[in-house]
PDB file of N, CA and C in Angstrom:
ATOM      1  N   UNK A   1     -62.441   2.979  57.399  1.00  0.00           N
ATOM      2  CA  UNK A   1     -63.461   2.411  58.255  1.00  0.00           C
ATOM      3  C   UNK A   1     -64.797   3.074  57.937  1.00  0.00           C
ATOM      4  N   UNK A   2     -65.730   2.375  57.950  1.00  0.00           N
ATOM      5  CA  UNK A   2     -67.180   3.054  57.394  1.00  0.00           C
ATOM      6  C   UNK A   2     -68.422   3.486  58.547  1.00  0.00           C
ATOM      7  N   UNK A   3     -67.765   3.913  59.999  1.00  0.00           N
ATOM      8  CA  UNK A   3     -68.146   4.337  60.829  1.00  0.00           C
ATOM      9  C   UNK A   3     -68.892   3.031  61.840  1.00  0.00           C
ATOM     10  N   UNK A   4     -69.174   1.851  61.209  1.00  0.00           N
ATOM     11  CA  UNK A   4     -69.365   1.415  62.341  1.00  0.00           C
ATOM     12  C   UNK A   4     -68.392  -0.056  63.181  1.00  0.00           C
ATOM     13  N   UNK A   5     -69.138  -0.300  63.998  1.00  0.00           N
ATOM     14  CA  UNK A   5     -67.733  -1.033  65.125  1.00  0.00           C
ATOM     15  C   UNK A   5     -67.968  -2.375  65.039  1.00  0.00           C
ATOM     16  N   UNK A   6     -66.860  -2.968  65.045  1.00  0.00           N
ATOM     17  CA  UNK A   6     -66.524  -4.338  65.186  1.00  0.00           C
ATOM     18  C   UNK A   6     -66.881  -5.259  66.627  1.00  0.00           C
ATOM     19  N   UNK A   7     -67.859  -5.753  66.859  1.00  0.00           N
ATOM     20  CA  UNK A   7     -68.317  -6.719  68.039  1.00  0.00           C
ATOM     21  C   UNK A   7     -67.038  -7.652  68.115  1.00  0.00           C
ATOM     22  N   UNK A   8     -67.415  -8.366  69.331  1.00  0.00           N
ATOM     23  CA  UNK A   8     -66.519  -9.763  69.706  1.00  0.00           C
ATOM     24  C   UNK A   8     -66.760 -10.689  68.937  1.00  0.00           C
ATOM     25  N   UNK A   9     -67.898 -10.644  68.570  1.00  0.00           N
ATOM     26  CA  UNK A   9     -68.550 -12.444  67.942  1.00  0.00           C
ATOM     27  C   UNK A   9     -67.586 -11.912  66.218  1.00  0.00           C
ATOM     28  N   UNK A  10     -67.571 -10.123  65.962  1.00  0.00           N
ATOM     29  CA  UNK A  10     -67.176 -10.517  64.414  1.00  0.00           C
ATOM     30  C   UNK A  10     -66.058 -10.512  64.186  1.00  0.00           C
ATOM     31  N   UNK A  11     -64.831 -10.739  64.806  1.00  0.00           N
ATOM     32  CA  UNK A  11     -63.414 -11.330  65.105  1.00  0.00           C
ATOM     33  C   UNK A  11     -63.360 -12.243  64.877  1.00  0.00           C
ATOM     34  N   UNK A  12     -62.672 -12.855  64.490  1.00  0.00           N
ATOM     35  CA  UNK A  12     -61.981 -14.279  64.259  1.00  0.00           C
ATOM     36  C   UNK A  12     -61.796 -14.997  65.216  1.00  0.00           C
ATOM     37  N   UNK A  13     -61.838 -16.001  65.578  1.00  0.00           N
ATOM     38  CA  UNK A  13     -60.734 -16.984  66.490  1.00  0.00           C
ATOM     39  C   UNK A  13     -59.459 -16.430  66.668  1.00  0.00           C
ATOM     40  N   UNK A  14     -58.812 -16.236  66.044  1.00  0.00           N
ATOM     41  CA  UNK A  14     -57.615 -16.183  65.728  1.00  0.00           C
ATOM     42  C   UNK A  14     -57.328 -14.086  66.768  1.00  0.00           C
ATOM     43  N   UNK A  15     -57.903 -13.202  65.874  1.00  0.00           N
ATOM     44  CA  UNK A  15     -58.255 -12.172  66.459  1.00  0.00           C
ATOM     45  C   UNK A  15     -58.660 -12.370  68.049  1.00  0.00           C
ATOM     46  N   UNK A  16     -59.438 -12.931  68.522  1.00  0.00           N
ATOM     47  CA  UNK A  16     -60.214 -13.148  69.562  1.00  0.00           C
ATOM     48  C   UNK A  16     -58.992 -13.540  70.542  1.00  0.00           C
ATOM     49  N   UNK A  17     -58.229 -14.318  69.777  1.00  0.00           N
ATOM     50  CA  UNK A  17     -57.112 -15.267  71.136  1.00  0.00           C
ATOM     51  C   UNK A  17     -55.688 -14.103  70.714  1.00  0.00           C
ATOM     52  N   UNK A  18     -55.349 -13.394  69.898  1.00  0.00           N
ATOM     53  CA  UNK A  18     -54.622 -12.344  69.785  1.00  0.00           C
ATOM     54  C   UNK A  18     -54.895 -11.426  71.480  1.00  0.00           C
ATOM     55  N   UNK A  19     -55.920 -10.946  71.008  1.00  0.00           N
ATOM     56  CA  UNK A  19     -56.100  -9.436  72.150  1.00  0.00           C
ATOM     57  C   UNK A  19     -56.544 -10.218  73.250  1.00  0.00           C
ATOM     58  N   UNK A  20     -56.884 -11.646  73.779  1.00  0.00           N
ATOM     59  CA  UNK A  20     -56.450 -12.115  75.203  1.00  0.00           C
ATOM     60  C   UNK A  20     -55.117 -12.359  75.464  1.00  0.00           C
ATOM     61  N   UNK A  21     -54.319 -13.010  74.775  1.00  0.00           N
ATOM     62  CA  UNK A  21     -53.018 -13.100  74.866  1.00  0.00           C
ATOM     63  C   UNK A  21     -52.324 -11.918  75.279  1.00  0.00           C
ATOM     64  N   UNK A  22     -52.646 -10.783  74.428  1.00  0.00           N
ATOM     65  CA  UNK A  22     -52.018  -9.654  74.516  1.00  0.00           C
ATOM     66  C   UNK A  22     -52.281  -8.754  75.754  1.00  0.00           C
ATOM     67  N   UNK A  23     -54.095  -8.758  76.132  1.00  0.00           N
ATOM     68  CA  UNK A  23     -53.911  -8.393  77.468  1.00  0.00           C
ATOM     69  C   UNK A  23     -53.726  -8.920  78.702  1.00  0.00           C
ATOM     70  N   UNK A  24     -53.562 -10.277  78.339  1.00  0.00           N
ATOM     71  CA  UNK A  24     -53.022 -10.801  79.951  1.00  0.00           C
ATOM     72  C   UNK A  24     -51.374 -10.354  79.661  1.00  0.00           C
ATOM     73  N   UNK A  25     -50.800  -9.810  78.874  1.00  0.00           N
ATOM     74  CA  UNK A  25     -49.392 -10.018  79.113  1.00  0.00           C
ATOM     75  C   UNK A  25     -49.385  -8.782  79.841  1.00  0.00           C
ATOM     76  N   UNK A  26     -50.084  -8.013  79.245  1.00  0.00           N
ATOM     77  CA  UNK A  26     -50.210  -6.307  79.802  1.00  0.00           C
ATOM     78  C   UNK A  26     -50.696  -6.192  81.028  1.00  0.00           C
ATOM     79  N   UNK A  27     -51.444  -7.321  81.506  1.00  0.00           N
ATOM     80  CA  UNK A  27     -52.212  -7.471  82.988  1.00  0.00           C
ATOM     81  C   UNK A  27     -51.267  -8.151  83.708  1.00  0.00           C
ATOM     82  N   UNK A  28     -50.294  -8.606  83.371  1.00  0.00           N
ATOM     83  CA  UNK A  28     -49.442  -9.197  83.973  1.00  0.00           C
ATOM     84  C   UNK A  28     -48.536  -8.600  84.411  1.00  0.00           C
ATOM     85  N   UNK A  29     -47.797  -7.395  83.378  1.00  0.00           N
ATOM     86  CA  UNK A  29     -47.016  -6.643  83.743  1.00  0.00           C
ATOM     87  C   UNK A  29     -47.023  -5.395  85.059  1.00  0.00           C
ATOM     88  N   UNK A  30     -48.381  -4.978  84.199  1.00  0.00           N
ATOM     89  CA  UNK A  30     -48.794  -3.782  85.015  1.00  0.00           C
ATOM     90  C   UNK A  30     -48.925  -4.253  86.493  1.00  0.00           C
ATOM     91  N   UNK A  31     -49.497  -5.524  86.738  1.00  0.00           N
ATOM     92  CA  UNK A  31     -49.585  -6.478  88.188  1.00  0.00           C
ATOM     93  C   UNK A  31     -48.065  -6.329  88.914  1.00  0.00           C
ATOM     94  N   UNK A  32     -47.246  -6.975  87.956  1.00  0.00           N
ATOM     95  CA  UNK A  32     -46.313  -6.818  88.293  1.00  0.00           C
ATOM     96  C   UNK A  32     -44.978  -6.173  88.629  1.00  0.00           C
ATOM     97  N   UNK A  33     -45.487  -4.828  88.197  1.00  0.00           N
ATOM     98  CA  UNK A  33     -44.762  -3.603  87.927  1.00  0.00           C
ATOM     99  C   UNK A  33     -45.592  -2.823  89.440  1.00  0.00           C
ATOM    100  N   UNK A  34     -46.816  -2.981  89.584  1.00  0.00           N
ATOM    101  CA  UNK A  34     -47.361  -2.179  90.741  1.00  0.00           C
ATOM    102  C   UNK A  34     -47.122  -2.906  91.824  1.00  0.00           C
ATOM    103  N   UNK A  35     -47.056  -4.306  92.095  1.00  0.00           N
ATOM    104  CA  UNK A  35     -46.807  -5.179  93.131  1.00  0.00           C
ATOM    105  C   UNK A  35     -45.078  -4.595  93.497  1.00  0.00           C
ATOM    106  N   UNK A  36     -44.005  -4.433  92.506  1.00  0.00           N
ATOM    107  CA  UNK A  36     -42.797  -4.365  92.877  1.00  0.00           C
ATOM    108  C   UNK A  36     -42.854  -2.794  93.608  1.00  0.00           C
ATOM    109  N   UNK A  37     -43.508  -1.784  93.165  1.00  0.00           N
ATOM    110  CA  UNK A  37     -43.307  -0.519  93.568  1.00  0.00           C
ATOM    111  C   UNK A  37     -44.395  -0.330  94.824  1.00  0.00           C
ATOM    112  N   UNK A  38     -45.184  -1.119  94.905  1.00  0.00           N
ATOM    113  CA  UNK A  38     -45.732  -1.137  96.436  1.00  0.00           C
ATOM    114  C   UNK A  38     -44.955  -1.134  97.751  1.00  0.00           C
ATOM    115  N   UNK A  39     -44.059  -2.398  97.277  1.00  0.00           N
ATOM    116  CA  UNK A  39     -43.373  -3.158  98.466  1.00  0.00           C
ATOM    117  C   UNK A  39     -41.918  -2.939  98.308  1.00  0.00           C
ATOM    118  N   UNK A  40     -41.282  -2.602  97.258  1.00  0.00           N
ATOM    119  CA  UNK A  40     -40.079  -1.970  97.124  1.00  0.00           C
ATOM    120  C   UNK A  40     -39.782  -0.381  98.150  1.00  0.00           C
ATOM    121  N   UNK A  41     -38.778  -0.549  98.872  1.00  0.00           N
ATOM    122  CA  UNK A  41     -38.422   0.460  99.456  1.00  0.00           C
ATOM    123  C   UNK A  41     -38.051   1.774  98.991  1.00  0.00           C
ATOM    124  N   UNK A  42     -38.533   3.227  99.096  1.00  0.00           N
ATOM    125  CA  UNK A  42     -38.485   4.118  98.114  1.00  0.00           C
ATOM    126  C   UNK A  42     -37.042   4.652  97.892  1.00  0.00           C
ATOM    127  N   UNK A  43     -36.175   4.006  98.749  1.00  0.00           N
ATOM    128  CA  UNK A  43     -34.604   4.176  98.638  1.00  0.00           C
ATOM    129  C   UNK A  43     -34.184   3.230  97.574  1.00  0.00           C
ATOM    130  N   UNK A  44     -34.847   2.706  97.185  1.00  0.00           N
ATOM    131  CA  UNK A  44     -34.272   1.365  95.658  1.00  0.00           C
ATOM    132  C   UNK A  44     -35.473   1.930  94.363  1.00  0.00           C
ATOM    133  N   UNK A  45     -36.181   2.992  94.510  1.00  0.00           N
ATOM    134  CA  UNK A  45     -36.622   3.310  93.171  1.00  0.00           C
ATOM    135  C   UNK A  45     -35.877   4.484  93.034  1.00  0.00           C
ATOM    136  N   UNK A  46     -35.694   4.911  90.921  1.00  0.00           N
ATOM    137  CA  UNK A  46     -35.129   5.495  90.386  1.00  0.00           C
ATOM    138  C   UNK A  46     -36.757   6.601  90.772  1.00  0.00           C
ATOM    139  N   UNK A  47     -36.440   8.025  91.062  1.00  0.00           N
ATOM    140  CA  UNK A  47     -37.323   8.981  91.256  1.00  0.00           C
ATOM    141  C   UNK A  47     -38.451   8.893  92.629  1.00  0.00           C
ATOM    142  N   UNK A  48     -39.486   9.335  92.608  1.00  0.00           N
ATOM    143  CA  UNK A  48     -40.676   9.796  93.419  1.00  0.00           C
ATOM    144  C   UNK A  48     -41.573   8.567  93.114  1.00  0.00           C
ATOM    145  N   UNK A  49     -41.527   7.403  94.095  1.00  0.00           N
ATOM    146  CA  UNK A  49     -43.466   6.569  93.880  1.00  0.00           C
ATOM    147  C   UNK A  49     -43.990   7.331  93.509  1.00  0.00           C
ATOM    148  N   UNK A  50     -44.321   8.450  93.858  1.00  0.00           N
ATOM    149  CA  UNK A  50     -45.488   8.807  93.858  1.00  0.00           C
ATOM    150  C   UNK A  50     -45.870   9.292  92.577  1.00  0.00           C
ATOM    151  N   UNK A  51     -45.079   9.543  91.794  1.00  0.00           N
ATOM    152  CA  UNK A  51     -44.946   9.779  89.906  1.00  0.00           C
ATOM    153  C   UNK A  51     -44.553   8.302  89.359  1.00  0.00           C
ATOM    154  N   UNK A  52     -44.286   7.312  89.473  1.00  0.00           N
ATOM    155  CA  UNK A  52     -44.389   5.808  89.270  1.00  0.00           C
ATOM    156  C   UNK A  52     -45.427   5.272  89.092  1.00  0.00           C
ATOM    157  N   UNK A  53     -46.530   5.476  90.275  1.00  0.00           N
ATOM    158  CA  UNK A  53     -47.624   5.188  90.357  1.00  0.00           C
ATOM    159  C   UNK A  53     -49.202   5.654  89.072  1.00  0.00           C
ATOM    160  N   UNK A  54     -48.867   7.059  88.804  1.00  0.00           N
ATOM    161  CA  UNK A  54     -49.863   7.419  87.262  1.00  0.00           C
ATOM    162  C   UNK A  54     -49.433   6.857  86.285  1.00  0.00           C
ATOM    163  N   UNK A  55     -47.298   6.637  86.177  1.00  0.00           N
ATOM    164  CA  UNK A  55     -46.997   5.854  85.163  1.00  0.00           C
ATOM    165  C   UNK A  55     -47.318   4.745  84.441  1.00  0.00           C
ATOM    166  N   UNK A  56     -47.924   3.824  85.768  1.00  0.00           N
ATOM    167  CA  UNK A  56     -48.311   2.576  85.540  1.00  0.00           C
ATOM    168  C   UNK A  56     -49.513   2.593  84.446  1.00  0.00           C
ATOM    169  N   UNK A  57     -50.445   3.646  84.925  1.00  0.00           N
ATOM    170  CA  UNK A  57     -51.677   3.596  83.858  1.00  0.00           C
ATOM    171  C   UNK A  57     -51.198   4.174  82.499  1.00  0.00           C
ATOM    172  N   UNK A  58     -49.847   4.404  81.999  1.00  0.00           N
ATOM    173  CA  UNK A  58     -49.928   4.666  80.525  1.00  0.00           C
ATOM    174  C   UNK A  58     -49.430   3.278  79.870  1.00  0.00           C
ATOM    175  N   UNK A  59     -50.409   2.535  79.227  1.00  0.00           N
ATOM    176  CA  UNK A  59     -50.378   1.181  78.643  1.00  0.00           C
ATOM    177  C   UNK A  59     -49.198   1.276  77.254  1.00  0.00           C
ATOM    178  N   UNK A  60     -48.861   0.458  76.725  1.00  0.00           N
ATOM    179  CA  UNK A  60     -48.024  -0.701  77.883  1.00  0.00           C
ATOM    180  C   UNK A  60     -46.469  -0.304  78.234  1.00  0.00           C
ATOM    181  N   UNK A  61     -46.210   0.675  77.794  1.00  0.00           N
ATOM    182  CA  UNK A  61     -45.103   1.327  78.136  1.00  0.00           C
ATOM    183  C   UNK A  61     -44.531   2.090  79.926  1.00  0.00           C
ATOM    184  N   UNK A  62     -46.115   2.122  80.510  1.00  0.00           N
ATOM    185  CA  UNK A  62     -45.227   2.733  81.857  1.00  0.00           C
ATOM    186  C   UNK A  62     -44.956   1.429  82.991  1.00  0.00           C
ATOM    187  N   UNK A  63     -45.467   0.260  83.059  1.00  0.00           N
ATOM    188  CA  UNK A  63     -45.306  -0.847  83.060  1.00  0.00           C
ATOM    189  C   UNK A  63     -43.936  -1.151  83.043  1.00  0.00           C
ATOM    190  N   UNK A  64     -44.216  -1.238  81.839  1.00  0.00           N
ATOM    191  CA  UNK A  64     -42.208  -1.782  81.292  1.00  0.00           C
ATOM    192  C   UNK A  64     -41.148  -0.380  81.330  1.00  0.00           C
ATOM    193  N   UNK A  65     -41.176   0.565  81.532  1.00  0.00           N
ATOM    194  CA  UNK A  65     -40.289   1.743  81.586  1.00  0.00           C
ATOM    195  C   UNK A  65     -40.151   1.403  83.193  1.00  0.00           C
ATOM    196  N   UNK A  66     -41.156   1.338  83.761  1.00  0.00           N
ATOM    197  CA  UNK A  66     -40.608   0.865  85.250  1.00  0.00           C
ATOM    198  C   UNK A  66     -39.918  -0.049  85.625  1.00  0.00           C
ATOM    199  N   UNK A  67     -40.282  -0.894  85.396  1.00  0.00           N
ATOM    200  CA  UNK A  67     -39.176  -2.143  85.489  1.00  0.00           C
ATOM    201  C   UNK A  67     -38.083  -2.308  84.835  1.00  0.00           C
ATOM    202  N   UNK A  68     -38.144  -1.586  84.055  1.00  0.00           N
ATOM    203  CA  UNK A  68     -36.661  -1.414  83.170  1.00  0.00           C
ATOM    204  C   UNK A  68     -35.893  -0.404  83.852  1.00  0.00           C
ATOM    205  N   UNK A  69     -36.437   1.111  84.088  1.00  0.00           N
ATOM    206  CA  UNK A  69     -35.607   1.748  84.082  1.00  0.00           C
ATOM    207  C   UNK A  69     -36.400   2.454  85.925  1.00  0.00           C
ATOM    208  N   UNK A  70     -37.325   2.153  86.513  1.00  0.00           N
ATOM    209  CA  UNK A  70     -37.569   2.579  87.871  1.00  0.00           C
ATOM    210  C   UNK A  70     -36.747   2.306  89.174  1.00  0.00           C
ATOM    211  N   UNK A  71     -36.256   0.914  88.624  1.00  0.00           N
ATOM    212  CA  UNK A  71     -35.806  -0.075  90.071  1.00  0.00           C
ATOM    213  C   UNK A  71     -34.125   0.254  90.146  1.00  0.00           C
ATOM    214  N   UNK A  72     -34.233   0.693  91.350  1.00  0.00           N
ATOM    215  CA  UNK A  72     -32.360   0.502  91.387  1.00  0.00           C
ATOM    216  C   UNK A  72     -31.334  -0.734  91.661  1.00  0.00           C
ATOM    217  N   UNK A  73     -30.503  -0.784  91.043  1.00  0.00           N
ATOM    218  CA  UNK A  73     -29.996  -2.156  90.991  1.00  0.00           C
ATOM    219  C   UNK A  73     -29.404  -2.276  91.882  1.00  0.00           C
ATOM    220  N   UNK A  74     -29.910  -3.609  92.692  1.00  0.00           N
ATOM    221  CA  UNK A  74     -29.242  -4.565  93.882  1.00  0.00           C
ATOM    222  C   UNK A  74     -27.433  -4.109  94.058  1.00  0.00           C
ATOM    223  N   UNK A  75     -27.021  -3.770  95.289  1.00  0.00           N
ATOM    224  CA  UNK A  75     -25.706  -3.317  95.316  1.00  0.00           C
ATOM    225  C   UNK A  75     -24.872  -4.419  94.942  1.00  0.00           C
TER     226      UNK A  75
END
């Protein structure tokens, strides 16, 4: 890289609809990963909300580590 930065306009189409695609999926998750641990009872999460909750902000993995592996499964 020759030190300087790439604008929006000098992306492609193609580039441009990549990294929206990609962050609504990530905006979707994280939505949906913080919506479940809001309202989920802290007797059905795996560990402490309250360490769930910083998880969420490590992209895009604490998201999906939560929902994969936070929620306790329905008896």
């Amino acid at each position: 890289m020759n030190g300087t930065r790439k604008r929006w306009s000098d992306l492609s189409q193609r580039q441009q609809t990549a990294i929206l695609v990609l962050a609504s999926i990530e905006l979707s998750l994280t939505a949906t990963a913080a919506a479940d641990l809001w309202f989920r009872p802290a007797g059905k999460v795996r560990g402490a909300k309250a360490l769930w909750w910083p998880a969420l902000l490590v992209q895009p993995l604490g998201p999906v580590a939560y929902l994969l592996l936070g929620r306790r499964p329905a008896p």
